[in-house]
N, C-alpha and C. Protein backbone atom coordinates (compact mmCIF):
# COMPACT_ATOMS: atom_id res chain seq x y z
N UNK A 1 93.21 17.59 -29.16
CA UNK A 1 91.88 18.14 -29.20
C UNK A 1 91.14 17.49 -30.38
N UNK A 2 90.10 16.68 -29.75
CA UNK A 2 89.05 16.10 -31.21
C UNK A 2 88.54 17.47 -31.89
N UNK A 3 87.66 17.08 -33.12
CA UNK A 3 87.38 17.95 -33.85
C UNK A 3 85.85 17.52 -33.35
N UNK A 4 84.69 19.00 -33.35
CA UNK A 4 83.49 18.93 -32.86
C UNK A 4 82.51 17.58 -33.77
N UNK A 5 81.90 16.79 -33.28
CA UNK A 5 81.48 16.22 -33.93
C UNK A 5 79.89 16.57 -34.92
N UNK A 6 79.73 16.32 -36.40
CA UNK A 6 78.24 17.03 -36.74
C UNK A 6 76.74 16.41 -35.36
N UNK A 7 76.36 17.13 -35.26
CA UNK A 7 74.99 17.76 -34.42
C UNK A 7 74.28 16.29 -35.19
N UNK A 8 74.06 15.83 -33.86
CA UNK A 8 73.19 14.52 -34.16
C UNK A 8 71.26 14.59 -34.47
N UNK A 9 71.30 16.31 -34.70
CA UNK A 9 69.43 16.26 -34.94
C UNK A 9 69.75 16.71 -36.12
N UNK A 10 70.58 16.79 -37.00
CA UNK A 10 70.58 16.88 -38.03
C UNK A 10 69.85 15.65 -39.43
N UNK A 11 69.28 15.92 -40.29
CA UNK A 11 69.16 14.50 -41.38
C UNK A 11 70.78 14.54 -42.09
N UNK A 12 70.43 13.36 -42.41
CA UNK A 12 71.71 12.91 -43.72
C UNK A 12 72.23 14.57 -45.02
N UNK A 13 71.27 14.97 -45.19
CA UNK A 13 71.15 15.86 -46.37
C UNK A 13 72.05 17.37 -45.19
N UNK A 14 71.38 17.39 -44.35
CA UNK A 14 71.52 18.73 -43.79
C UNK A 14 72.98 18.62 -42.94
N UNK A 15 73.89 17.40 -42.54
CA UNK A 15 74.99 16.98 -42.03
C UNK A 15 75.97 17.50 -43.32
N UNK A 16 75.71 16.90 -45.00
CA UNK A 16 76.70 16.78 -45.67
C UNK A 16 76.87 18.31 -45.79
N UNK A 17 75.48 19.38 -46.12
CA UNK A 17 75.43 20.85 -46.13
C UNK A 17 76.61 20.93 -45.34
N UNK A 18 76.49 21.12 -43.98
CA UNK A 18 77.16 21.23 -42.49
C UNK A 18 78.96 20.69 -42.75
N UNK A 19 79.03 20.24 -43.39
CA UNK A 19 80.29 19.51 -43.88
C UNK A 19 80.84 20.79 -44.55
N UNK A 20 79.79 20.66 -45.96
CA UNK A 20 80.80 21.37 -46.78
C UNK A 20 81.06 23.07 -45.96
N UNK A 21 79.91 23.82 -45.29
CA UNK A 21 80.43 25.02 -45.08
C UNK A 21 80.97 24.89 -44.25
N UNK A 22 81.22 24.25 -43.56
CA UNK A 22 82.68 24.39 -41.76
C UNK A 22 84.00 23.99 -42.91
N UNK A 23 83.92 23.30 -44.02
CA UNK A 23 85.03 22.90 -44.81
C UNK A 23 85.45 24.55 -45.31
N UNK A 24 84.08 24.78 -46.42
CA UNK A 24 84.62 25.98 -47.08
C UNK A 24 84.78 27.41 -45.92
N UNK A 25 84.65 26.96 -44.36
CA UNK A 25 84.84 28.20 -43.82
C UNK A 25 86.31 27.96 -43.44
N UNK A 26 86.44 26.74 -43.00
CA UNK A 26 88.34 26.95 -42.91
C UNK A 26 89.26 27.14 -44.22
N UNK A 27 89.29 26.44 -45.24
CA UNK A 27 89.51 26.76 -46.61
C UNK A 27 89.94 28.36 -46.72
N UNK A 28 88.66 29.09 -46.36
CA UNK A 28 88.68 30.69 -46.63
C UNK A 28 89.38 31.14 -45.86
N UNK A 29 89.16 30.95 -44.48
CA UNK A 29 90.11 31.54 -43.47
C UNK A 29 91.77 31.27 -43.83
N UNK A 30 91.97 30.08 -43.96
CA UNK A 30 93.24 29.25 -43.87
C UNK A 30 94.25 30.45 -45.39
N UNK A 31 93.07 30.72 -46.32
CA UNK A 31 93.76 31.17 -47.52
C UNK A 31 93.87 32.98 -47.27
N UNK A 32 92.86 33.30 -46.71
CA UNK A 32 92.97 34.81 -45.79
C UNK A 32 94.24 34.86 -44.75
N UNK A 33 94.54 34.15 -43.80
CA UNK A 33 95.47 34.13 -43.54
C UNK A 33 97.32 34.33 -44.64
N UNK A 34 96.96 33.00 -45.28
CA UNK A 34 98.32 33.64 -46.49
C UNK A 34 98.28 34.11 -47.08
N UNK A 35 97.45 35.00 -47.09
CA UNK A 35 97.25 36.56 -48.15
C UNK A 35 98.05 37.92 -47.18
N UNK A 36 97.25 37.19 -46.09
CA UNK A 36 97.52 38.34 -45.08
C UNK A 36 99.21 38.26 -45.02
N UNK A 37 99.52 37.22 -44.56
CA UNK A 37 101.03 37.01 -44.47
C UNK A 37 102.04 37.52 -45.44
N UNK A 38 101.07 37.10 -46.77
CA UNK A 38 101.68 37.29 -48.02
C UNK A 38 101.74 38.94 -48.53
N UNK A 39 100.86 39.91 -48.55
CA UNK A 39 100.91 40.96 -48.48
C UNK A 39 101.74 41.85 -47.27
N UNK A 40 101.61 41.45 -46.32
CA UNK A 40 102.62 41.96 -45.36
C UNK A 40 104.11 41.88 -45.57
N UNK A 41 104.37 40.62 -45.95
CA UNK A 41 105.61 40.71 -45.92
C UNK A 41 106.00 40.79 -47.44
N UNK A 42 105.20 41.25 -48.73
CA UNK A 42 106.39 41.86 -49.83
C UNK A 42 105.82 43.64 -49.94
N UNK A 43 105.03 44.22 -48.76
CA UNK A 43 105.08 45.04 -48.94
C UNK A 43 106.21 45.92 -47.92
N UNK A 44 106.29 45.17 -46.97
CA UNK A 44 107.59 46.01 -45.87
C UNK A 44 108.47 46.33 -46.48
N UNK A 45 108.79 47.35 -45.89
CA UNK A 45 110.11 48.39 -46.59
C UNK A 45 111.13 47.27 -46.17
N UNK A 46 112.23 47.85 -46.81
CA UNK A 46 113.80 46.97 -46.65
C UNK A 46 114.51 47.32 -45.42
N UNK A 47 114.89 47.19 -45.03
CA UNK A 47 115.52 47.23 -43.26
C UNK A 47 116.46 48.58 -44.00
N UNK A 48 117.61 47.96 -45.12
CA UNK A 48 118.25 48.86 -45.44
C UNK A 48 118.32 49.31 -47.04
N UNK A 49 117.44 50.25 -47.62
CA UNK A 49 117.63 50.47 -49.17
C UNK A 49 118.35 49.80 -50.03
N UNK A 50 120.05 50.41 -49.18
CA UNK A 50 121.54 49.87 -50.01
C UNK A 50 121.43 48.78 -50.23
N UNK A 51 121.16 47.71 -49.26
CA UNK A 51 120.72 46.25 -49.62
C UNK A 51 120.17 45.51 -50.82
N UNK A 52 118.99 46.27 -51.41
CA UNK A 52 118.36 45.62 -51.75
C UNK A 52 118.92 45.21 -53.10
N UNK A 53 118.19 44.29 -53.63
CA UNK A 53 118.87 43.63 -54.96
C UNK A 53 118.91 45.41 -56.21
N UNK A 54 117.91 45.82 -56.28
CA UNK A 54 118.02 46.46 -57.24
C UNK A 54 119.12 47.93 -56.94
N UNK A 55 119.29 48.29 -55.79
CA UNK A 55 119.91 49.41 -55.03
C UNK A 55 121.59 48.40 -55.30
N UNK A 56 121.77 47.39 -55.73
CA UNK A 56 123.20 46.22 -55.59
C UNK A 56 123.75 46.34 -57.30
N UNK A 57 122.13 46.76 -58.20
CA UNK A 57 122.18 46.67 -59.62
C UNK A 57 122.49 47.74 -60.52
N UNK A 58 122.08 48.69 -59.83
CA UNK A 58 122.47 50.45 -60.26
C UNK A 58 123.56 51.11 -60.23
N UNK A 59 124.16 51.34 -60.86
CA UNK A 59 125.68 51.84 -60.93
C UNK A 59 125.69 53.26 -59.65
N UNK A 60 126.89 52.94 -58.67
CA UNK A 60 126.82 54.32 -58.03
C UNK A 60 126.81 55.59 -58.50
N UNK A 61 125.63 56.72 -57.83
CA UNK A 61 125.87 57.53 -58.74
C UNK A 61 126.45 58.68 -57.51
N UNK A 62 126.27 59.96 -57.64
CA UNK A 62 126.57 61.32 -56.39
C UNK A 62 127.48 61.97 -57.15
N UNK A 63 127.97 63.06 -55.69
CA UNK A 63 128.82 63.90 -56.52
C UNK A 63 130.00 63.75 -56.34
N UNK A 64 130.42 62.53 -55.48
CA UNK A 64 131.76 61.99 -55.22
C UNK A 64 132.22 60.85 -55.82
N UNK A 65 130.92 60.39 -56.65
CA UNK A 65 131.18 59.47 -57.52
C UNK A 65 131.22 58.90 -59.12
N UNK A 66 130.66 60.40 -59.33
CA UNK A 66 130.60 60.08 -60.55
C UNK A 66 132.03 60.65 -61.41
N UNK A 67 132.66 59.95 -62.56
CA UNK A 67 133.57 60.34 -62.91
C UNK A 67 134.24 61.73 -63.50
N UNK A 68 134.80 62.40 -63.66
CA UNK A 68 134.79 63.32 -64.05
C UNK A 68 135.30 63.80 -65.46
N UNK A 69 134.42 63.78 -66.46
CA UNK A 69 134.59 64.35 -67.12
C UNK A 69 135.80 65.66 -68.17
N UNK A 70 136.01 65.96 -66.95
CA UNK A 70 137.15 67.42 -67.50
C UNK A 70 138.05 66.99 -67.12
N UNK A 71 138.93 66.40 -66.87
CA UNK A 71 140.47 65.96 -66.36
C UNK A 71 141.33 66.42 -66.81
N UNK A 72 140.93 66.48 -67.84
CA UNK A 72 142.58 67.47 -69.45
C UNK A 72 142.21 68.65 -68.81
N UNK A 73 143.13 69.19 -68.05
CA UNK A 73 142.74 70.97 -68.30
C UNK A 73 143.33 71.55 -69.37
N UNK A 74 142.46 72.00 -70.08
CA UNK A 74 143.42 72.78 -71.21
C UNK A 74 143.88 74.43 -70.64
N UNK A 75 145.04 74.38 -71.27
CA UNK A 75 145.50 75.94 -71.02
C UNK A 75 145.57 77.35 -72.09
């Protein structure tokens, strides 16, 4: 697919105009797009919590896991 060619009733002055905004309109789009992409995908949740790097960095905690404390029973 060629690209549209500038409008031949245009002058010299009003072609280069015509240039730069079809330029700066893909530019914008092209960078809207990887924003869009880019926000989508570091805001999705994690498939699975446990996974994630920082959920890998945290020491297990619960009530089956944490150590226990009292072991000596005294009598």
């Amino acid at each position: 697919m060629r690209p549209r060619p500038v409008p031949d009733n245009l002058s010299a002055e009003d072609q280069r105009i015509y240039r730069n905004w079809t330029g700066g309109l893909f530019v914008f789009y092209a960078a809207a797009v990887v924003l869009a992409i880019g926000v989508t995908y570091l805001t999705a949740p994690a498939a699975d919590p446990a996974t994630t790097q920082m959920a890998r960095l945290k020491p297990a905690t619960g009530p089956n896991l944490v150590p226990r404390a009292t072991s000596i029973v005294r009598q």
